[in-house]
PDB file of N, CA and C in Angstrom:
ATOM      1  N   UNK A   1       0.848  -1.196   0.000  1.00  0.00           N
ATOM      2  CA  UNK A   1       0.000   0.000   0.000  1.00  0.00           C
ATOM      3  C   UNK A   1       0.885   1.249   0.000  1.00  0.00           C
ATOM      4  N   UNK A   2       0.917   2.206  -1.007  1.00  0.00           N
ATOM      5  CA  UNK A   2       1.701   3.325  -1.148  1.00  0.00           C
ATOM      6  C   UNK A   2       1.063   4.490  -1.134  1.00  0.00           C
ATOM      7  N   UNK A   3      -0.469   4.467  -0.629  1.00  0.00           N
ATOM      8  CA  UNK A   3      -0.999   5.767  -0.187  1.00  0.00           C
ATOM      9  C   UNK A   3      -0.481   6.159   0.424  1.00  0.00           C
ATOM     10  N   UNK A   4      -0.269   7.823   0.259  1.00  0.00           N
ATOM     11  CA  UNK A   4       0.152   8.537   0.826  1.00  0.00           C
ATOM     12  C   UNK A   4      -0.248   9.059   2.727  1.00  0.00           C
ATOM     13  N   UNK A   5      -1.490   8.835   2.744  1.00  0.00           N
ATOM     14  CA  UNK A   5      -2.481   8.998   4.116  1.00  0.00           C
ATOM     15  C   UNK A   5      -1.644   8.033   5.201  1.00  0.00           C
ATOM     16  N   UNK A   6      -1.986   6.482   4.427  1.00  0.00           N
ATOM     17  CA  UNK A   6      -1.663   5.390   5.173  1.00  0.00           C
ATOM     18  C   UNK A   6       0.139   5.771   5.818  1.00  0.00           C
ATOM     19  N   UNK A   7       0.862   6.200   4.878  1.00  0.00           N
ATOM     20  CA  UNK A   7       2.225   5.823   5.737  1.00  0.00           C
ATOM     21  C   UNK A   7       2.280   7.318   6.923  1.00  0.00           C
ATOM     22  N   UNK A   8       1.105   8.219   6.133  1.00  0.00           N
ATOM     23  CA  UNK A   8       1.663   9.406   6.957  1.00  0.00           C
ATOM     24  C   UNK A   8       1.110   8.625   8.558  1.00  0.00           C
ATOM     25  N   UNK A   9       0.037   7.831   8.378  1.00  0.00           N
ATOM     26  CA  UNK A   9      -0.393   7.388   9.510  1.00  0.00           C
ATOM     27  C   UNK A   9       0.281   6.575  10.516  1.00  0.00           C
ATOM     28  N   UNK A  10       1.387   5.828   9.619  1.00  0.00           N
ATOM     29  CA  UNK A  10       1.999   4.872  10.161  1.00  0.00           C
ATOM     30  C   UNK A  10       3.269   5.980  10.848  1.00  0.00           C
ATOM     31  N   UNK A  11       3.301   6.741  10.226  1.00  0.00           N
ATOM     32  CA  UNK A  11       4.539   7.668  10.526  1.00  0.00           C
ATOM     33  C   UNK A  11       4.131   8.437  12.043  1.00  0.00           C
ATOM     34  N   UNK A  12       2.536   8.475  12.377  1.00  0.00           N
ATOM     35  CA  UNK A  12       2.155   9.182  13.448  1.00  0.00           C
ATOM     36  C   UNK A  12       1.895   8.201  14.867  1.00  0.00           C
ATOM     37  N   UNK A  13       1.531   7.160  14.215  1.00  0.00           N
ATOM     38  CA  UNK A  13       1.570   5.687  14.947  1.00  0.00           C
ATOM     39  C   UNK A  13       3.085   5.628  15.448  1.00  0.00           C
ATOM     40  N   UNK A  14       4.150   5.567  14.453  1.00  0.00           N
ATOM     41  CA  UNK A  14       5.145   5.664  15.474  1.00  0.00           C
ATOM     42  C   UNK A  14       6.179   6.317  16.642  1.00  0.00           C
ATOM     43  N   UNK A  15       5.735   7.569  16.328  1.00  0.00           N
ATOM     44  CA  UNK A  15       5.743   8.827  17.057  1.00  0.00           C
ATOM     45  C   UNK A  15       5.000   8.734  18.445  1.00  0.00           C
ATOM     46  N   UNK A  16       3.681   7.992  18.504  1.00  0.00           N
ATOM     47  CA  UNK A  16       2.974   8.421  19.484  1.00  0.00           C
ATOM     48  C   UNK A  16       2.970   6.831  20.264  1.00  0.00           C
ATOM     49  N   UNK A  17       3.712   6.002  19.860  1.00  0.00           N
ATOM     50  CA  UNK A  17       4.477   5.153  20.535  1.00  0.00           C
ATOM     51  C   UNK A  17       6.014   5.034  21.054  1.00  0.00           C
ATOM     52  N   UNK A  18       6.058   6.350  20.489  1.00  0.00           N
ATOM     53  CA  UNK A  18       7.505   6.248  20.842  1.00  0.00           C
ATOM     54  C   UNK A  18       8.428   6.748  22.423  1.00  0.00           C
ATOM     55  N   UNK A  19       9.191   6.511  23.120  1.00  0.00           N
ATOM     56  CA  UNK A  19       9.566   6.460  24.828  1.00  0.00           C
ATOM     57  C   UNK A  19       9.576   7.861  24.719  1.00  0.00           C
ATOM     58  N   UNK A  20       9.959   8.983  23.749  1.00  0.00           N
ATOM     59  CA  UNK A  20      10.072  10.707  24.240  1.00  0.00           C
ATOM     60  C   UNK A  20       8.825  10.891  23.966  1.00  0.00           C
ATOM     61  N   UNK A  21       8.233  10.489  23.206  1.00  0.00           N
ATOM     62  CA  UNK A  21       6.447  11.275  23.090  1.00  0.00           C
ATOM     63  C   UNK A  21       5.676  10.996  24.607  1.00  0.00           C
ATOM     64  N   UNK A  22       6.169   9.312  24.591  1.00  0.00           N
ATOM     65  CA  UNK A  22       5.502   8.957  26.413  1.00  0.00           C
ATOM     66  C   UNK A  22       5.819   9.723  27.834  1.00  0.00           C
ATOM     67  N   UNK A  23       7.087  10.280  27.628  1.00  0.00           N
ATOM     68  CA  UNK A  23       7.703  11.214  28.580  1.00  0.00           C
ATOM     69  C   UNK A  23       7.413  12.474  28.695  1.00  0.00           C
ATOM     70  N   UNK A  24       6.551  12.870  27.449  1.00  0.00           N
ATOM     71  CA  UNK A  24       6.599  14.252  27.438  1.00  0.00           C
ATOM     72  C   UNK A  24       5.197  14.716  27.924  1.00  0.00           C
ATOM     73  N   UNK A  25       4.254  13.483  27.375  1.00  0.00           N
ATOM     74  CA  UNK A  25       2.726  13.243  27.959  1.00  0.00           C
ATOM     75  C   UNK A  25       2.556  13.118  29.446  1.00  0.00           C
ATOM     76  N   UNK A  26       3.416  12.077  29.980  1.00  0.00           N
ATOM     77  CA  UNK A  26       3.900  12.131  31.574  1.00  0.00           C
ATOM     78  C   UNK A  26       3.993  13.227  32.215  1.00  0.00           C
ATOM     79  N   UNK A  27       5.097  14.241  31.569  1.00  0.00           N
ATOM     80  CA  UNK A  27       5.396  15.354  32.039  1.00  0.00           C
ATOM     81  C   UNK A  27       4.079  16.272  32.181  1.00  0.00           C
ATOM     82  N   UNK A  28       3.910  16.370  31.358  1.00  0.00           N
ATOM     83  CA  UNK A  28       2.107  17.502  30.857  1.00  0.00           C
ATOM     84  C   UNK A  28       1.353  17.024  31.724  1.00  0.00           C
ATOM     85  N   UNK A  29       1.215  15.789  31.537  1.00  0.00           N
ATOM     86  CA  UNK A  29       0.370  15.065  32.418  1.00  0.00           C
ATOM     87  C   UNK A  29       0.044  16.062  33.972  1.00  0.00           C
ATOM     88  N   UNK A  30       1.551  15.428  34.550  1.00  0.00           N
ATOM     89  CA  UNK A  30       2.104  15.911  36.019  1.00  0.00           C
ATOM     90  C   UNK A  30       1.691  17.518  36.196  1.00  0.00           C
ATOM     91  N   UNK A  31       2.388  18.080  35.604  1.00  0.00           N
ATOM     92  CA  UNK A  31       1.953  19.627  35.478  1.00  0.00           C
ATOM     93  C   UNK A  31       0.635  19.914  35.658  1.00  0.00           C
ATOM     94  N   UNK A  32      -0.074  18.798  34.436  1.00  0.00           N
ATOM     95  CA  UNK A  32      -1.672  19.573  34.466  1.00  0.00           C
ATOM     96  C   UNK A  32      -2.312  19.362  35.779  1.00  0.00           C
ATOM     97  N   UNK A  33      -1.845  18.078  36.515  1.00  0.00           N
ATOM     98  CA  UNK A  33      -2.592  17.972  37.895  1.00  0.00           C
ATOM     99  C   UNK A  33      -1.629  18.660  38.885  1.00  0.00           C
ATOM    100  N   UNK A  34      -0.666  19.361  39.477  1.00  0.00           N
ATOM    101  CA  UNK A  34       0.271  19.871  40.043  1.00  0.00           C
ATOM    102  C   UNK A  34      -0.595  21.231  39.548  1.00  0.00           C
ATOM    103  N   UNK A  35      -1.167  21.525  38.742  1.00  0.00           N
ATOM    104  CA  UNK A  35      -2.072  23.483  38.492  1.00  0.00           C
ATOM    105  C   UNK A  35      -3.208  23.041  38.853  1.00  0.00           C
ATOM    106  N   UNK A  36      -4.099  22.192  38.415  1.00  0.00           N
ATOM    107  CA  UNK A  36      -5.031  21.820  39.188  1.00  0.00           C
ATOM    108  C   UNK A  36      -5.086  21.405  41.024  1.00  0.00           C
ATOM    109  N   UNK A  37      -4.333  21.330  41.411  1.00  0.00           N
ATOM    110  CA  UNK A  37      -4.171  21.594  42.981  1.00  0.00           C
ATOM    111  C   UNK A  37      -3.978  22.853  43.642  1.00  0.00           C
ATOM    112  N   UNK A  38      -3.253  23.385  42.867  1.00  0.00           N
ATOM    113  CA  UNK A  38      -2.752  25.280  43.306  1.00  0.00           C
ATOM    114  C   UNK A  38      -3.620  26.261  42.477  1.00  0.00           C
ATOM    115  N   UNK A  39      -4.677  25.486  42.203  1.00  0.00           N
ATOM    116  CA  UNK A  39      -5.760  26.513  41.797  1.00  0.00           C
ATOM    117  C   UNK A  39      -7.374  26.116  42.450  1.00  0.00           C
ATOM    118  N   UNK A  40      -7.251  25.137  43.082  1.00  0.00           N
ATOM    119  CA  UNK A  40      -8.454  24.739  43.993  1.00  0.00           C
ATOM    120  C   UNK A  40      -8.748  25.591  44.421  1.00  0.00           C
ATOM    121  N   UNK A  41     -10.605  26.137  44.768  1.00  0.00           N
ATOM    122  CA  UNK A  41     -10.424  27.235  45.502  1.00  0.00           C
ATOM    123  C   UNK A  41     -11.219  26.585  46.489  1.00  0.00           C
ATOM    124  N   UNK A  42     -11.033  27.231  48.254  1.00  0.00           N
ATOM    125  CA  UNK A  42     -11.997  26.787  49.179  1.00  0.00           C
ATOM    126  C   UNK A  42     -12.897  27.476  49.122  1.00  0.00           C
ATOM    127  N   UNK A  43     -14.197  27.152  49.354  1.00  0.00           N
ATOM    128  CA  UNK A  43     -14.987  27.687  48.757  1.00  0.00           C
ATOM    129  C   UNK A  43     -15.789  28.347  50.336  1.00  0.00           C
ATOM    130  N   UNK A  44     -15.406  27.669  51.503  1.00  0.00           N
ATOM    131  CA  UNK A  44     -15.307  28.497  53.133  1.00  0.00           C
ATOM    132  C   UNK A  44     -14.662  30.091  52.796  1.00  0.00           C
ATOM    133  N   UNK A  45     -13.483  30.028  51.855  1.00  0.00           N
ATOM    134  CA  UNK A  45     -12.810  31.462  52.142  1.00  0.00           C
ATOM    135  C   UNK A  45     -13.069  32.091  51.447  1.00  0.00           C
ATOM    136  N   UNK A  46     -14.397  32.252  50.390  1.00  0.00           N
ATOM    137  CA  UNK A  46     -14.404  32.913  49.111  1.00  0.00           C
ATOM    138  C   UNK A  46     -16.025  33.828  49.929  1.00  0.00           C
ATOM    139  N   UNK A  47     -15.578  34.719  49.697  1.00  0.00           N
ATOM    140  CA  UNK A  47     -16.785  35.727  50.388  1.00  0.00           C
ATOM    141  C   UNK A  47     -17.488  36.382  49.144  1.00  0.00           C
ATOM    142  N   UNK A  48     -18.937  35.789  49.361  1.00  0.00           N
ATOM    143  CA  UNK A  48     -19.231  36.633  47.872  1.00  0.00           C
ATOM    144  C   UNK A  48     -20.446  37.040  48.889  1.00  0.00           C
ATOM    145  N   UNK A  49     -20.980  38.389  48.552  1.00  0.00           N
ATOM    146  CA  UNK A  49     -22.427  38.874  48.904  1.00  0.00           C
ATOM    147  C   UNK A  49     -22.991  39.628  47.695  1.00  0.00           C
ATOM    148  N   UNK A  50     -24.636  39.310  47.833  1.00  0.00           N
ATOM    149  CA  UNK A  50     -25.102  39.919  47.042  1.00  0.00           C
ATOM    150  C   UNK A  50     -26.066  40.929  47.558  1.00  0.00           C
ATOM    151  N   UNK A  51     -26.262  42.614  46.534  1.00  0.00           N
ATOM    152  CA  UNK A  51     -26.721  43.472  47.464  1.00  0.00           C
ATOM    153  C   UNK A  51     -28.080  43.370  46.627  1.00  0.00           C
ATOM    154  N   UNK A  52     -28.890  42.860  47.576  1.00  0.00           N
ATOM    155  CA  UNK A  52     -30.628  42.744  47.145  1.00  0.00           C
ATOM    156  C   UNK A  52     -31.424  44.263  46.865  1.00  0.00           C
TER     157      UNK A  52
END
């Protein structure tokens, strides 16, 4: 098969198996939950009023 689609596919297949693509997802990964903790808000310390 010498479509062009197919090898680009195979070409993305091996990229996204590959040990630096897995490391870098890891990394992002970590980060994205490491900002999601330091952006929690308590919701005891958040003072909102509304003026009726």
């Amino acid at each position: 098969m010498n479509d062009p689609k197919f090898k680009s596919l195979k070409e993305i297949d091996k990229i996204l198996k590959s040990k630096e693509f897995k490391k870098q997802a890891d990394l992002i990964e970590k980060q994205n939950k490491e900002l999601l903790a330091s952006t929690k808000i308590d919701r005891n310390k958040l003072n909102i009023s509304f003026d009726i």
